[in-house]
N, C-alpha and C. Protein backbone atom coordinates (compact mmCIF):
# COMPACT_ATOMS: atom_id res chain seq x y z
N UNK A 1 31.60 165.97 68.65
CA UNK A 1 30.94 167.08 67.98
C UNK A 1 31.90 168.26 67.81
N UNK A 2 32.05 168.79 68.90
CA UNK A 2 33.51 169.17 68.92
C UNK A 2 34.55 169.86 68.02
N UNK A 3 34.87 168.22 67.86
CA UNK A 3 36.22 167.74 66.64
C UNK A 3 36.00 168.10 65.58
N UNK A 4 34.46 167.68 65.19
CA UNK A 4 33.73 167.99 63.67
C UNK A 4 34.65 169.19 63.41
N UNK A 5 33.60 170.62 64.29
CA UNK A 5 33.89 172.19 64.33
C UNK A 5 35.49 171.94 64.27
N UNK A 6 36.44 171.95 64.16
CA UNK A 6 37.61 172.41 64.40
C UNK A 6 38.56 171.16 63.47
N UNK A 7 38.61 170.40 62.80
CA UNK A 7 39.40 169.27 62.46
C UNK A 7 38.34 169.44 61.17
N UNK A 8 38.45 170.11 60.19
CA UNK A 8 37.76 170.60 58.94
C UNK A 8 39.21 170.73 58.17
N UNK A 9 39.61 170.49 57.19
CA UNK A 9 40.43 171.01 56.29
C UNK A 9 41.02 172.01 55.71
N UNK A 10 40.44 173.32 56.03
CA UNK A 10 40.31 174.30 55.96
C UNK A 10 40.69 175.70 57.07
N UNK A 11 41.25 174.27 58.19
CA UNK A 11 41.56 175.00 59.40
C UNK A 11 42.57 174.25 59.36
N UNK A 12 43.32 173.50 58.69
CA UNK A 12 44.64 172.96 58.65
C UNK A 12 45.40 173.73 58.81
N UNK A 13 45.70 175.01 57.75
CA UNK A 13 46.69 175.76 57.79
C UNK A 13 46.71 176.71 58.64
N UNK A 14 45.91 176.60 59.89
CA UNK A 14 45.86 177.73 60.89
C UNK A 14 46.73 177.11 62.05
N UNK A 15 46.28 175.69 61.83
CA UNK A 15 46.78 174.91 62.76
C UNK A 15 48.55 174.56 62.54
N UNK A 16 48.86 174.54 61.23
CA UNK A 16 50.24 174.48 60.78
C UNK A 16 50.88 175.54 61.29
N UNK A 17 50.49 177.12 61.08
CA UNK A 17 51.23 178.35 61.79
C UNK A 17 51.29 178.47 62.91
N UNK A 18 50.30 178.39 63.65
CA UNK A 18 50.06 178.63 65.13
C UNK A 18 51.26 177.25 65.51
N UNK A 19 51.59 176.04 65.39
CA UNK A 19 52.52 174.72 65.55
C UNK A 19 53.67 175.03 64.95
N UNK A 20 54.14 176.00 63.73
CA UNK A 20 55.13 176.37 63.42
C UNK A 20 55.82 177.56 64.61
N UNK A 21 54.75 178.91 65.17
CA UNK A 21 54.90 179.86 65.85
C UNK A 21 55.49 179.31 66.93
N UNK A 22 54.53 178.27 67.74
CA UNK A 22 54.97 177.67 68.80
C UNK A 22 56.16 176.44 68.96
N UNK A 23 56.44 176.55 67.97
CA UNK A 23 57.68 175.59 67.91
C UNK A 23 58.88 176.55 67.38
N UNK A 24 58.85 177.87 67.34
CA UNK A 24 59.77 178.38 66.91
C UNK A 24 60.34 179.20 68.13
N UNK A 25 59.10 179.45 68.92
CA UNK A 25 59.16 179.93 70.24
C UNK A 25 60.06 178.83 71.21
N UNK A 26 59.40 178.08 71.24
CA UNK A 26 59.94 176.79 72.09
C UNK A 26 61.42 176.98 72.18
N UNK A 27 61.66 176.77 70.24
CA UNK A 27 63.08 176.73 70.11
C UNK A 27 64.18 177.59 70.74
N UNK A 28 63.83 179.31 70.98
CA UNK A 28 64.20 180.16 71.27
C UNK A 28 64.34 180.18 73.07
N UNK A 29 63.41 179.36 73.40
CA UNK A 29 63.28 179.45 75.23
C UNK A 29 64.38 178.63 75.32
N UNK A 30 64.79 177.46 74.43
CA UNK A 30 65.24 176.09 74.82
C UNK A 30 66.70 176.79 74.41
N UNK A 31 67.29 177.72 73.71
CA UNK A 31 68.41 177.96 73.29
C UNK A 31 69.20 179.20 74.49
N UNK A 32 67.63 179.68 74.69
CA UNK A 32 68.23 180.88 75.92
C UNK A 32 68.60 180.44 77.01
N UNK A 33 67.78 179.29 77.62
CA UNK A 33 68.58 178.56 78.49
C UNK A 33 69.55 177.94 79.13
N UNK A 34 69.43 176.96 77.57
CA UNK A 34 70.94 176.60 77.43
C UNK A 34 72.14 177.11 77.10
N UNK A 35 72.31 177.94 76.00
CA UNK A 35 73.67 178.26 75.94
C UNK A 35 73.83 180.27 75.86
N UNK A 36 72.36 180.60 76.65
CA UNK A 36 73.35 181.87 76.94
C UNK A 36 73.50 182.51 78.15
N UNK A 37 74.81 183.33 78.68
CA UNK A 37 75.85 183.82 79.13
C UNK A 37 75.47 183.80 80.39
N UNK A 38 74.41 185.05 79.83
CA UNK A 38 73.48 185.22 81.35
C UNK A 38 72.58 184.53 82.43
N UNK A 39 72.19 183.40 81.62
CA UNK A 39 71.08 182.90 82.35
C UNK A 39 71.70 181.80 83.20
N UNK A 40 71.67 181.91 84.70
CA UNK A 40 72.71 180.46 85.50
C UNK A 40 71.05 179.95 85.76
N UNK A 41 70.70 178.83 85.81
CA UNK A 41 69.46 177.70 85.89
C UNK A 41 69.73 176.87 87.07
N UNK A 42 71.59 176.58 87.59
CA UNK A 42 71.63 175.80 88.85
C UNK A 42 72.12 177.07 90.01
N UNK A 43 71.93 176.47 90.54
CA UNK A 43 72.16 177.70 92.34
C UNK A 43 73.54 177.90 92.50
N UNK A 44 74.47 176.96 91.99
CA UNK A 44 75.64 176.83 91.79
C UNK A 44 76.21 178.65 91.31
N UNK A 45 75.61 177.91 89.87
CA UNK A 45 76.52 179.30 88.97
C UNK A 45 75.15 180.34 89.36
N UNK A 46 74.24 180.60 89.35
CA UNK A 46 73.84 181.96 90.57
C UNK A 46 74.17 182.35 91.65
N UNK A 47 75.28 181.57 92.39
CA UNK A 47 76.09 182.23 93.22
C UNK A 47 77.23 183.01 92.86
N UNK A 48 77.34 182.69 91.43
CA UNK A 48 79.13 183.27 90.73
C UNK A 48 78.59 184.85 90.58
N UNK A 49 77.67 185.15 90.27
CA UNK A 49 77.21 186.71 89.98
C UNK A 49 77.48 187.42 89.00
N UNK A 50 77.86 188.70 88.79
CA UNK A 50 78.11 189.11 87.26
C UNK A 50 79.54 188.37 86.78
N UNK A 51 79.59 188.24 85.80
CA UNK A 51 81.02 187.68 85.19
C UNK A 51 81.83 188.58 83.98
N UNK A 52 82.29 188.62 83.88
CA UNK A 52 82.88 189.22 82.63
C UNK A 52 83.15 188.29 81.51
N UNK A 53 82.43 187.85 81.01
CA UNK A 53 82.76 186.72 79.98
C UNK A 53 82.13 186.94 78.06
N UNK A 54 83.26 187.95 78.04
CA UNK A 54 83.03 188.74 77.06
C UNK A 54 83.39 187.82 75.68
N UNK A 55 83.77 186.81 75.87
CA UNK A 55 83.93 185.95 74.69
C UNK A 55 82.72 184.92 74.47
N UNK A 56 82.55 184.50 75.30
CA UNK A 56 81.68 183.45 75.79
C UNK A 56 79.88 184.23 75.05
N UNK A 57 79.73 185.59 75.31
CA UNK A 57 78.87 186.92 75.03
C UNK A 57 79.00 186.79 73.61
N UNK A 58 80.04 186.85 73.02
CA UNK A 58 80.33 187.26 71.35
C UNK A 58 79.95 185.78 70.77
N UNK A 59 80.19 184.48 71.32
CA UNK A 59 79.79 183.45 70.52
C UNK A 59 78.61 182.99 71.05
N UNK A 60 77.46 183.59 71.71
CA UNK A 60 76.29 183.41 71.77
C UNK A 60 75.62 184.34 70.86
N UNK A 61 75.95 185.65 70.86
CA UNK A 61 75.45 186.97 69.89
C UNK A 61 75.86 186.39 68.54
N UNK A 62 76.99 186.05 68.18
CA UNK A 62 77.29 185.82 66.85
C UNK A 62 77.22 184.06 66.16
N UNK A 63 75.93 184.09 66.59
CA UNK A 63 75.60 182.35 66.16
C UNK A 63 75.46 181.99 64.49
N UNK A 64 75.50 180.94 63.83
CA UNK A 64 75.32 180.42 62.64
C UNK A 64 74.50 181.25 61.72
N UNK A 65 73.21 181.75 62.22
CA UNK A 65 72.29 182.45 61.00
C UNK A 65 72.95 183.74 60.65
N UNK A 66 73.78 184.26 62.16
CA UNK A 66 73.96 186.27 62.15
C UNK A 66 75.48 185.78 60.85
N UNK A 67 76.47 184.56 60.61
CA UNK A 67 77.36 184.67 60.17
C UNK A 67 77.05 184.04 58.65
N UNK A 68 75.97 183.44 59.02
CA UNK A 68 75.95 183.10 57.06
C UNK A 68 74.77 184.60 56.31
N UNK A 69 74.61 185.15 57.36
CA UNK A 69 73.52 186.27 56.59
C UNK A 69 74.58 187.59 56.25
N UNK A 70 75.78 187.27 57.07
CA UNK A 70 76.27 188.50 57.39
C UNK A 70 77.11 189.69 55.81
N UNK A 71 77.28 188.65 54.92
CA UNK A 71 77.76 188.80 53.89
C UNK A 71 76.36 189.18 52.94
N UNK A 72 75.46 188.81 52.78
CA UNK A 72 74.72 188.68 51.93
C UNK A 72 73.74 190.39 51.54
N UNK A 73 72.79 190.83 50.78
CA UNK A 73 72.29 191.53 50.42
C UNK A 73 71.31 191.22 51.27
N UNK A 74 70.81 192.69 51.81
CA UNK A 74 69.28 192.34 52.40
C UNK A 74 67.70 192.73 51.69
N UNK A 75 68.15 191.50 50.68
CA UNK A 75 67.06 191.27 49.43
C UNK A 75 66.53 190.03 49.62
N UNK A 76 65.21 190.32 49.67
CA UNK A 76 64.70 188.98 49.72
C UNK A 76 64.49 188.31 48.31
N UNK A 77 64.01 188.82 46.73
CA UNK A 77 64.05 188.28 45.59
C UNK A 77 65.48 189.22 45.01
N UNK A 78 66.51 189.30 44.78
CA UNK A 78 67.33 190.01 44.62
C UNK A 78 67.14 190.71 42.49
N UNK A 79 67.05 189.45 41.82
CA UNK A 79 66.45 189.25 40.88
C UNK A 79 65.62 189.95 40.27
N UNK A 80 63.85 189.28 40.55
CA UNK A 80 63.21 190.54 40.80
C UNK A 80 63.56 191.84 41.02
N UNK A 81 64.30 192.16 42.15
CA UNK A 81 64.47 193.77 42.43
C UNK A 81 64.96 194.43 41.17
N UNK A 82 66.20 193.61 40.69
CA UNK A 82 66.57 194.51 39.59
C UNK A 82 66.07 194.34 38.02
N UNK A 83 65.28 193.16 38.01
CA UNK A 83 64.75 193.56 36.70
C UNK A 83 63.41 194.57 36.59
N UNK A 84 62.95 194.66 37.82
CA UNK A 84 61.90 195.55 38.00
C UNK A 84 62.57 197.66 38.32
N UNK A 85 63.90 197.09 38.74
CA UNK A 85 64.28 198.72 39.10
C UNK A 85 65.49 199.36 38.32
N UNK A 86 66.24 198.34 37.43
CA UNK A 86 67.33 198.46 36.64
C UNK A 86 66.56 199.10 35.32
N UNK A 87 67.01 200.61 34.71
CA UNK A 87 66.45 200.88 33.54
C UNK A 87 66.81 200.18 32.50
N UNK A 88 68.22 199.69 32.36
CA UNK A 88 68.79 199.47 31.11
C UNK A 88 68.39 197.60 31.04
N UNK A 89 67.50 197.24 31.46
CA UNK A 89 66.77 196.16 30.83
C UNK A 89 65.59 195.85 30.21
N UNK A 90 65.27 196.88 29.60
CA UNK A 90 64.48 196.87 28.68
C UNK A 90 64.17 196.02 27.26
C-alpha cells in the first residue's frame, strides 16, 4: 500500500534529485578521504601531526574542474548574454 503512495510517476523526479544530491555528496566524502592532505584515516599517519606539505595542498586545491574552468568566462549562456545586452545587434 505503501509503495502505491510513493512509486507514482510523478514522484520520479524527486527521487532522481534527492539520488543525484546524495550521490554527489557521497562523491565529495569519498574524495576528502582519500586524497586530501589533511585527513590521516590510519593511526599511523595521525601520529606524523602537522606536516608541511605544501605541494601535496596545491594538487588537492587545484584539481581537474578548478583547471579546465579556470580560463573560461563565468557565463553560463555566454551567447544569450550578448545578444540580449550587446546594442549593436539589432
Amino acid at each position: 500500500m505503501a509503495a502505491n503512495r510513493w512509486l507514482r510517476p510523478e514522484v520520479y523526479p524527486l527521487f532522481a534529485s534527492v539520488g543525484l544530491a546524495v550521490g554527489i555528496c557521497g562523491m565529495q566524502l569519498i574524495r576528502n578521504i582519500s586524497t586530501n592532505p589533511e585527513v590521516r584515516v590510519t593511526k599511523e599517519h595521525r601520529t606524523a601531526g602537522i606536516l608541511d606539505n605544501h605541494a601535496e595542498g596545491e594538487k588537492y586545491s587545484q584539481h581537474f574542474v578548478r583547471k579546465f574552468v579556470r580560463g573560461k568566462t563565468p557565463q553560463i549562456m555566454p551567447s544569450l548574454n550578448k545578444f540580449f545586452s550587446d546594442p549593436d545587434l539589432d
